[in-house]
C-alpha atoms as a PDB file:
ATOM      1  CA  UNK A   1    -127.852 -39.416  16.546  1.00  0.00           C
ATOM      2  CA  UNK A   2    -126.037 -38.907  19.969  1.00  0.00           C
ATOM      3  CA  UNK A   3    -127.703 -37.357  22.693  1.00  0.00           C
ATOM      4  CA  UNK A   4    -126.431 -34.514  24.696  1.00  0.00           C
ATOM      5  CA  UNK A   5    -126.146 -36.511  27.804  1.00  0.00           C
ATOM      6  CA  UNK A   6    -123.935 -38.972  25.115  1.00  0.00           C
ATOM      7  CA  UNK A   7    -121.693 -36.353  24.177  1.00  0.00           C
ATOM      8  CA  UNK A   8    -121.197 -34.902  28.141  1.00  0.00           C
ATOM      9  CA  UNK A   9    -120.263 -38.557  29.285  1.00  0.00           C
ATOM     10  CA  UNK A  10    -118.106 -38.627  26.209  1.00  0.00           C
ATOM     11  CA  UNK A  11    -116.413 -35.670  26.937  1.00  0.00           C
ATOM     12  CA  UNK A  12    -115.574 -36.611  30.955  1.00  0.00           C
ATOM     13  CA  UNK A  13    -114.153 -39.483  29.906  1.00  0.00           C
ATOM     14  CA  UNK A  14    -112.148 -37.731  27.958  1.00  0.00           C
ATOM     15  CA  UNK A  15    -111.310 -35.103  30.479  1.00  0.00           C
ATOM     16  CA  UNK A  16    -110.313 -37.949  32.983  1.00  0.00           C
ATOM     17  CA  UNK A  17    -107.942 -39.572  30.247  1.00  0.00           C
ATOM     18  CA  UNK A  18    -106.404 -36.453  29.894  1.00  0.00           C
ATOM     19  CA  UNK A  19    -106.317 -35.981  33.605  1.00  0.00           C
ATOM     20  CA  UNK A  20    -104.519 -38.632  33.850  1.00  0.00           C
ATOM     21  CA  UNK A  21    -101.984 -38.926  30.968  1.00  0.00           C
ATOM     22  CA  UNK A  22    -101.083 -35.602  32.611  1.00  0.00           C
ATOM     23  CA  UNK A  23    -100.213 -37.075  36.387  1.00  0.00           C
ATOM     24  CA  UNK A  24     -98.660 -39.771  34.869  1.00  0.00           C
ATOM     25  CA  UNK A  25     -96.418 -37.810  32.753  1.00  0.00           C
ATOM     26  CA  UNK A  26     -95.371 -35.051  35.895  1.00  0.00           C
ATOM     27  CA  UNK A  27     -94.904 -38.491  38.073  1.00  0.00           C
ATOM     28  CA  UNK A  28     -92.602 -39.945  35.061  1.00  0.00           C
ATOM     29  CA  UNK A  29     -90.617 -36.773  35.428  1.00  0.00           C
ATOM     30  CA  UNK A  30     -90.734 -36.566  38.990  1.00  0.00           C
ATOM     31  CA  UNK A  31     -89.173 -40.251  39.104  1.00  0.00           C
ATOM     32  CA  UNK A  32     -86.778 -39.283  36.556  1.00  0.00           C
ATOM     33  CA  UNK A  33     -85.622 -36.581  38.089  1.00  0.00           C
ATOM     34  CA  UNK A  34     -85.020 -38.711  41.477  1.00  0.00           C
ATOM     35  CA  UNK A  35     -82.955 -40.848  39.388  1.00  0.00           C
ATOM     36  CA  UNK A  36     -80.884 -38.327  38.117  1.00  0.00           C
ATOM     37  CA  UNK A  37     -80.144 -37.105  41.131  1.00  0.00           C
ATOM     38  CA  UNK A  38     -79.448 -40.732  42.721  1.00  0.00           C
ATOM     39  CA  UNK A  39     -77.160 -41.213  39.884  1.00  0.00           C
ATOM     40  CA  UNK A  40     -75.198 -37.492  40.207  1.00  0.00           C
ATOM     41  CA  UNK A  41     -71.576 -38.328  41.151  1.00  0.00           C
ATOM     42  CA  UNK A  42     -70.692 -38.155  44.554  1.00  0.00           C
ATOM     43  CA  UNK A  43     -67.783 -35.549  45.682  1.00  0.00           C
ATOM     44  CA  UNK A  44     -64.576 -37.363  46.099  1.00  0.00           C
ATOM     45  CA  UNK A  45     -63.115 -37.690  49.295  1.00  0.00           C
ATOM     46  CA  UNK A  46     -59.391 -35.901  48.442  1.00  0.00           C
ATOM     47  CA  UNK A  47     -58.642 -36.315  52.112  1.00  0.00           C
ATOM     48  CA  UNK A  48     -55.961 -38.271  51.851  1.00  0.00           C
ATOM     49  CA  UNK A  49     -54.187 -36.553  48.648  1.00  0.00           C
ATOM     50  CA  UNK A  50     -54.429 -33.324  50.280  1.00  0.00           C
ATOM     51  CA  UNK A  51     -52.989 -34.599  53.625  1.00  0.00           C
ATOM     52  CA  UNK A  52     -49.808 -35.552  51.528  1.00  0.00           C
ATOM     53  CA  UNK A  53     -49.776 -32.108  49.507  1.00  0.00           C
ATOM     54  CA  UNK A  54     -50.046 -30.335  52.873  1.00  0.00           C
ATOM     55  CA  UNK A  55     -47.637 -32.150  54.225  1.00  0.00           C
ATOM     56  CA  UNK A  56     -44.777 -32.026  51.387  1.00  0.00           C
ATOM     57  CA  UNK A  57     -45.371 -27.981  51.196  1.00  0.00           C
ATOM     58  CA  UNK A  58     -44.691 -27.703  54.959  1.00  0.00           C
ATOM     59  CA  UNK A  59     -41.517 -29.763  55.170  1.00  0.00           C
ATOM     60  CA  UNK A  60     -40.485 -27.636  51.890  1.00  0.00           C
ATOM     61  CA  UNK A  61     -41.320 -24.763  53.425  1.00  0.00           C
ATOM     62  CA  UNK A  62     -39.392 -25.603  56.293  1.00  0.00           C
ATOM     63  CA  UNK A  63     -36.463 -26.505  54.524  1.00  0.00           C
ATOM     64  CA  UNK A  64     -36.833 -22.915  52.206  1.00  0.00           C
ATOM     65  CA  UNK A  65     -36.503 -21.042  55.852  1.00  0.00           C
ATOM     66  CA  UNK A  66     -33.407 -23.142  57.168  1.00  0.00           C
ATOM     67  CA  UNK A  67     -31.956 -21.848  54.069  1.00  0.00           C
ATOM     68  CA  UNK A  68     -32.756 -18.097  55.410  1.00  0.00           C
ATOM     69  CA  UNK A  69     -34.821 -17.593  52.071  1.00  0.00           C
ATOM     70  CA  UNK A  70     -37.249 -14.926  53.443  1.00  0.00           C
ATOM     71  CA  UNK A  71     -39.199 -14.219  49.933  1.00  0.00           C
ATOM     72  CA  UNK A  72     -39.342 -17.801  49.626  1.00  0.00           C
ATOM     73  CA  UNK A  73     -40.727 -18.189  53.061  1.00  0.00           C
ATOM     74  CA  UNK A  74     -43.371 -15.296  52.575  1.00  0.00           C
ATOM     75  CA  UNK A  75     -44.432 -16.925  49.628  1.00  0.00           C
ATOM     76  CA  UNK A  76     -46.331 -19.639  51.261  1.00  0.00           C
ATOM     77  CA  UNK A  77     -48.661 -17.732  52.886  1.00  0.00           C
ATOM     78  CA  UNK A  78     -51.670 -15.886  50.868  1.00  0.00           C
ATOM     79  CA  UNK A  79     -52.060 -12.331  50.713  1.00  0.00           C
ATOM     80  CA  UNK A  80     -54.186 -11.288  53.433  1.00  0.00           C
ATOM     81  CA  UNK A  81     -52.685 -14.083  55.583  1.00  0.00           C
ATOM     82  CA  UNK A  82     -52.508 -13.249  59.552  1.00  0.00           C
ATOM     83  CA  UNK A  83     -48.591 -14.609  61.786  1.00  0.00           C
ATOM     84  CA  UNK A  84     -49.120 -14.420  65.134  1.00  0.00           C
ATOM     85  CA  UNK A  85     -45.392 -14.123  66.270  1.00  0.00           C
ATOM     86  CA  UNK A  86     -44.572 -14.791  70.112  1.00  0.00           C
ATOM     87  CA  UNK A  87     -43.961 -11.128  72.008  1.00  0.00           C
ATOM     88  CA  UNK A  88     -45.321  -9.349  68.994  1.00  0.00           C
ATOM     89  CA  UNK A  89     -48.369  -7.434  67.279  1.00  0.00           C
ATOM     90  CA  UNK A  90     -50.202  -9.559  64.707  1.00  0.00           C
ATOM     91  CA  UNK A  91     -49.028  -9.551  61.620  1.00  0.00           C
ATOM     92  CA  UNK A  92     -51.784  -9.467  59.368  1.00  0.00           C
ATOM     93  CA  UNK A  93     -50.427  -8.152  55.550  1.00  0.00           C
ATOM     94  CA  UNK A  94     -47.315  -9.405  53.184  1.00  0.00           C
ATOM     95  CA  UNK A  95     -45.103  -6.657  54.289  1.00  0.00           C
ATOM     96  CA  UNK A  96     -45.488  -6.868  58.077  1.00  0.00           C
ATOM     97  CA  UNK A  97     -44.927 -10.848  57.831  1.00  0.00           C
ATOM     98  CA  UNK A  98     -42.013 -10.405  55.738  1.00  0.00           C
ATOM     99  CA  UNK A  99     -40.815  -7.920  58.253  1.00  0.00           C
ATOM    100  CA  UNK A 100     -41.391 -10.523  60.943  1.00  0.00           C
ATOM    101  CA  UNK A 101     -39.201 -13.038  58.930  1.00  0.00           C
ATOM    102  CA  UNK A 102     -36.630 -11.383  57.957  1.00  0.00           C
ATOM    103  CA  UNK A 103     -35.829 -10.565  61.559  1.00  0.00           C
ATOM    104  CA  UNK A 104     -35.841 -14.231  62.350  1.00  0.00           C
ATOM    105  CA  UNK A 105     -33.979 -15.349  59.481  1.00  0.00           C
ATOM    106  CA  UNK A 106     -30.414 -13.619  60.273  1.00  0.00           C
ATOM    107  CA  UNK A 107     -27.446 -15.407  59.396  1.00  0.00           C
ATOM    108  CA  UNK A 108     -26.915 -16.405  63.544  1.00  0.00           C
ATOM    109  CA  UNK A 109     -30.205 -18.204  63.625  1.00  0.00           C
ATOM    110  CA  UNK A 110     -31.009 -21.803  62.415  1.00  0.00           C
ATOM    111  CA  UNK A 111     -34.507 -22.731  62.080  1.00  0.00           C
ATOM    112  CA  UNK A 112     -36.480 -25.880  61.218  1.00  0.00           C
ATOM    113  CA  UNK A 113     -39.509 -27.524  62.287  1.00  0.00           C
ATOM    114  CA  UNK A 114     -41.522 -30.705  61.882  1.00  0.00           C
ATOM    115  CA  UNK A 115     -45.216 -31.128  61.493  1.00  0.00           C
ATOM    116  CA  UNK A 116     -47.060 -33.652  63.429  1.00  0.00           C
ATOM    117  CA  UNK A 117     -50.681 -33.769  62.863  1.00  0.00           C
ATOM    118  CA  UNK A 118     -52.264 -32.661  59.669  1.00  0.00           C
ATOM    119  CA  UNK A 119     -56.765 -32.715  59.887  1.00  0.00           C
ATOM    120  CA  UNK A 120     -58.384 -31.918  56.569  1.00  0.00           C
ATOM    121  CA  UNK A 121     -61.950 -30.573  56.591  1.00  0.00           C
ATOM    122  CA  UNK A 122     -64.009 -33.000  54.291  1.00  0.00           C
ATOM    123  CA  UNK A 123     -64.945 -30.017  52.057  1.00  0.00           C
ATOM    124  CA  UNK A 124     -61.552 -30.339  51.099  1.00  0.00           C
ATOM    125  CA  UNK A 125     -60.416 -26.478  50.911  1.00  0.00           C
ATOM    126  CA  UNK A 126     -59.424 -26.558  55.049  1.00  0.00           C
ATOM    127  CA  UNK A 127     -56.943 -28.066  56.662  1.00  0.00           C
ATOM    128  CA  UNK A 128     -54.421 -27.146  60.144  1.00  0.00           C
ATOM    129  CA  UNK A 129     -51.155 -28.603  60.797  1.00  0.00           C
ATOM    130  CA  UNK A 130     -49.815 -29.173  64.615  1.00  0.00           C
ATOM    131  CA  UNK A 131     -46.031 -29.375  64.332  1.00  0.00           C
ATOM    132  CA  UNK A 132     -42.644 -28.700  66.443  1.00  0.00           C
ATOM    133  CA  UNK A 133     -40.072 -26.303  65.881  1.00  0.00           C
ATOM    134  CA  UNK A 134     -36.075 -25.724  66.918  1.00  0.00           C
ATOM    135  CA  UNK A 135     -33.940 -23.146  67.007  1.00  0.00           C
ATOM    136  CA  UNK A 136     -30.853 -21.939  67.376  1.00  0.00           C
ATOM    137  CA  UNK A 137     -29.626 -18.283  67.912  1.00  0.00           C
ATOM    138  CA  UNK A 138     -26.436 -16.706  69.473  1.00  0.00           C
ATOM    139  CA  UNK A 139     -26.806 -14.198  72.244  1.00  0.00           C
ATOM    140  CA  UNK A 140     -25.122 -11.331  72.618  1.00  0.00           C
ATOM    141  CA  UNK A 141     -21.680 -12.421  73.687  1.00  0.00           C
ATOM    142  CA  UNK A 142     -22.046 -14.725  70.610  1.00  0.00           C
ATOM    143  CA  UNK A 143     -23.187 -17.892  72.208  1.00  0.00           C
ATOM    144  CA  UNK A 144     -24.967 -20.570  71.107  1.00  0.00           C
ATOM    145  CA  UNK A 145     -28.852 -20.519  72.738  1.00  0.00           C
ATOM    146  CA  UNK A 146     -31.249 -22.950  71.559  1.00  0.00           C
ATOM    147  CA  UNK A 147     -35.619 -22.868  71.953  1.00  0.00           C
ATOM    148  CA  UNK A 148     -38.134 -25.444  71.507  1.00  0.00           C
ATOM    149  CA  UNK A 149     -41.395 -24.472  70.628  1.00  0.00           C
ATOM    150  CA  UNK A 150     -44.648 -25.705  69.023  1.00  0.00           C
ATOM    151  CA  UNK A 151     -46.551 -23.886  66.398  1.00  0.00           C
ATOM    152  CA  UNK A 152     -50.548 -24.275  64.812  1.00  0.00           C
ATOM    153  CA  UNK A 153     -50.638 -23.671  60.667  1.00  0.00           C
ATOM    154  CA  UNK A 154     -53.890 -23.168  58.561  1.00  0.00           C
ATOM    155  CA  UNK A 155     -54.199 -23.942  55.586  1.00  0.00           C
ATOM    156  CA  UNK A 156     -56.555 -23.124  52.364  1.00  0.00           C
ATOM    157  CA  UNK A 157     -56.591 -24.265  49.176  1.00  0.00           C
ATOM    158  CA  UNK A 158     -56.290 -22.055  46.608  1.00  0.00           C
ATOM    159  CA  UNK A 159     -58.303 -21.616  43.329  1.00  0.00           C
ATOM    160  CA  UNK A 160     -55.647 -23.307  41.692  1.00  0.00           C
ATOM    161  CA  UNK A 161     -55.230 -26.177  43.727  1.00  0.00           C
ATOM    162  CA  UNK A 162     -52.542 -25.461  45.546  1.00  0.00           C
ATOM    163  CA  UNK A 163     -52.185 -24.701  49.490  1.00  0.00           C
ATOM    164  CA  UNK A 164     -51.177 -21.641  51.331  1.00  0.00           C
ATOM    165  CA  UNK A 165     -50.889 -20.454  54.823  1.00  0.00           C
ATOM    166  CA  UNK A 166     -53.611 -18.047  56.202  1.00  0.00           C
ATOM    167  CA  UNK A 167     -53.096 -18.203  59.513  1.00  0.00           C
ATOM    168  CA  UNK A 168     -49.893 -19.120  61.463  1.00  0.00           C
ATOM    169  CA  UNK A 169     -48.913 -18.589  65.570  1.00  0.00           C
ATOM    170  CA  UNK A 170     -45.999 -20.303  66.633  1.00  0.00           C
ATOM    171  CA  UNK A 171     -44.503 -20.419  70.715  1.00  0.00           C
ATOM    172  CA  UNK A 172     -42.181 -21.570  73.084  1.00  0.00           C
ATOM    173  CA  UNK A 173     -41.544 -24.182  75.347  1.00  0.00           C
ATOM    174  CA  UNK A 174     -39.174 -22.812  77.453  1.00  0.00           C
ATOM    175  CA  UNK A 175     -40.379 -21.298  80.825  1.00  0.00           C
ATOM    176  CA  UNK A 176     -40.803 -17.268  81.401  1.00  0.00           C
ATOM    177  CA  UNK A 177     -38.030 -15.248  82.516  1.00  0.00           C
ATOM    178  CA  UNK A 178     -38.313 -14.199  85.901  1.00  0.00           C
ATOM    179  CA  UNK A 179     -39.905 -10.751  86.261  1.00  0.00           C
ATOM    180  CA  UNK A 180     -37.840  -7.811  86.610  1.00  0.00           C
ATOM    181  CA  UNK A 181     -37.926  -6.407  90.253  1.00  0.00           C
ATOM    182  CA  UNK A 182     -39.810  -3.480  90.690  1.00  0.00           C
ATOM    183  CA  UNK A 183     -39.278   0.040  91.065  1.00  0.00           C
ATOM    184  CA  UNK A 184     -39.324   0.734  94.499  1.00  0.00           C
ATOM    185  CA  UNK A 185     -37.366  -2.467  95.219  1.00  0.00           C
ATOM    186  CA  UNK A 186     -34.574  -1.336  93.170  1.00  0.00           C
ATOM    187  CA  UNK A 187     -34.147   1.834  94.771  1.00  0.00           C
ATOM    188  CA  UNK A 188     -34.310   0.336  98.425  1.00  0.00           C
ATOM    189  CA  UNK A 189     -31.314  -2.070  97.014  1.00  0.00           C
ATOM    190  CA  UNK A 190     -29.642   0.867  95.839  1.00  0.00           C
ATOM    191  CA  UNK A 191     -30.312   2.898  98.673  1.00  0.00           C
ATOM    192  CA  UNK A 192     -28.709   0.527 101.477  1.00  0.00           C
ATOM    193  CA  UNK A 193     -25.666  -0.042  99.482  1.00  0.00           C
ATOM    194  CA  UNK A 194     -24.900   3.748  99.396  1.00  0.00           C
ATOM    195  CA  UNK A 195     -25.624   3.510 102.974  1.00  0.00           C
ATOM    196  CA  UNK A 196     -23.087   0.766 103.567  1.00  0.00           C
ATOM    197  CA  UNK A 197     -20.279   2.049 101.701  1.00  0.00           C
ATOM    198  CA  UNK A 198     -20.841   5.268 103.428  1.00  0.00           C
ATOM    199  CA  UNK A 199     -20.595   3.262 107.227  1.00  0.00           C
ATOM    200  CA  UNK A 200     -17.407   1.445 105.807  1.00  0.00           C
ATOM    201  CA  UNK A 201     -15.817   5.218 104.861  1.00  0.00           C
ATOM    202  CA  UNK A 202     -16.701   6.921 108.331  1.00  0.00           C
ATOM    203  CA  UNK A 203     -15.111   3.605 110.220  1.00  0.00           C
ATOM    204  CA  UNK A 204     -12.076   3.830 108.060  1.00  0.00           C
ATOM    205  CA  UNK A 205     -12.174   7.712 108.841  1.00  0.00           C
ATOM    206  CA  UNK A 206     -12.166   6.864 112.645  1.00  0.00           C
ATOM    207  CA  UNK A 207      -9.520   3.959 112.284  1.00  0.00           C
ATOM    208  CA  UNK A 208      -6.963   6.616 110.627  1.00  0.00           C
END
């Protein structure tokens, strides 16, 4: 016959079995979840690749503006894309930007431009291109006037994979123009001529 005392050492070493079937079981999972997550596949660094996409859809985009294409030069950037045009408000939806193009795009102009640094962000979905631009324009007597400039692009990938524009701000190199003389200087100017032709007529008048 067992004893009481028989059946409660019976039953804590039972209890501690239990106990510790049940650590060792969370600890298994614990480990095996630690493994798992060792073993998960590392993101790939598309660095590289998307430094070459970038840079193929820029000089493509550059050649679709030398060819005065303005839809197909609007259609690199992506819809709520922001130009930042020299002299000029921002230009911050698809029609304003296409506005901004199409003035730039007129038969007398000849646009193209070169990229020179492309940085991708290692999450892969950010990138901005440093490049150099020329162009060519006739003034208003028709003569040829050329600008040098240098412009910052950047990019996002798009759900599909591909690239677009979302922000773009381009300037020149070429030095200010000299301010416009004010007001008050002007009329001085003006002022003393008057008074000169008017001393040349009375010294004619007394020379007659």
């Amino acid at each position: 016959m067992v004893s009481r005392g028989q059946e409660r050492k019976s039953y804590a070493r039972s209890f501690i079995h239990t106990a510790i079937r049940g650590c060792g079981l969370a600890l298994a999972c614990f480990a095996v979840m630690l493994f798992a997550a060792g073993c998960a596949e590392t993101p790939k660094d598309t660095r590289a690749a998307d430094e070459a996409a970038i840079r193929a859809a820029d000089a493509q985009w550059s050649k679709t503006a030398a060819a005065r294409d303005v839809d197909g030069t609007v259609s690199y950037y992506t819809d709520d894309a922001s130009l930042l045009a020299p002299n000029a408000p921002i230009a911050s939806d698809r029609q304003s930007i296409r506005a901004a193009w199409a003035s730039l795009l007129t038969p007398d102009t000849s646009l193209t431009w070169q990229a020179s640094k492309i940085e991708v962000a290692r999450s892969g979905d950010l990138a901005y291109l440093v490049g150099v631009y020329q162009m060519t324009t006739k003034d208003a007597q028709g003569k040829p006037a050329s600008d040098t400039g240098k412009f910052v692009e950047v990019w996002k990938k798009q759900a599909d994979g591909k690239w677009k524009v979302v922000a773009d701000i381009f300037n020149t190199d070429l030095p200010a123009l000299a301010p416009a003389p004010a007001r008050a200087e002007v009329k001085k100017t003006t002022h003393a001529h008057h008074a000169k032709k008017k001393a040349r007529r009375r010294s004619s008048a007394n020379t007659n």
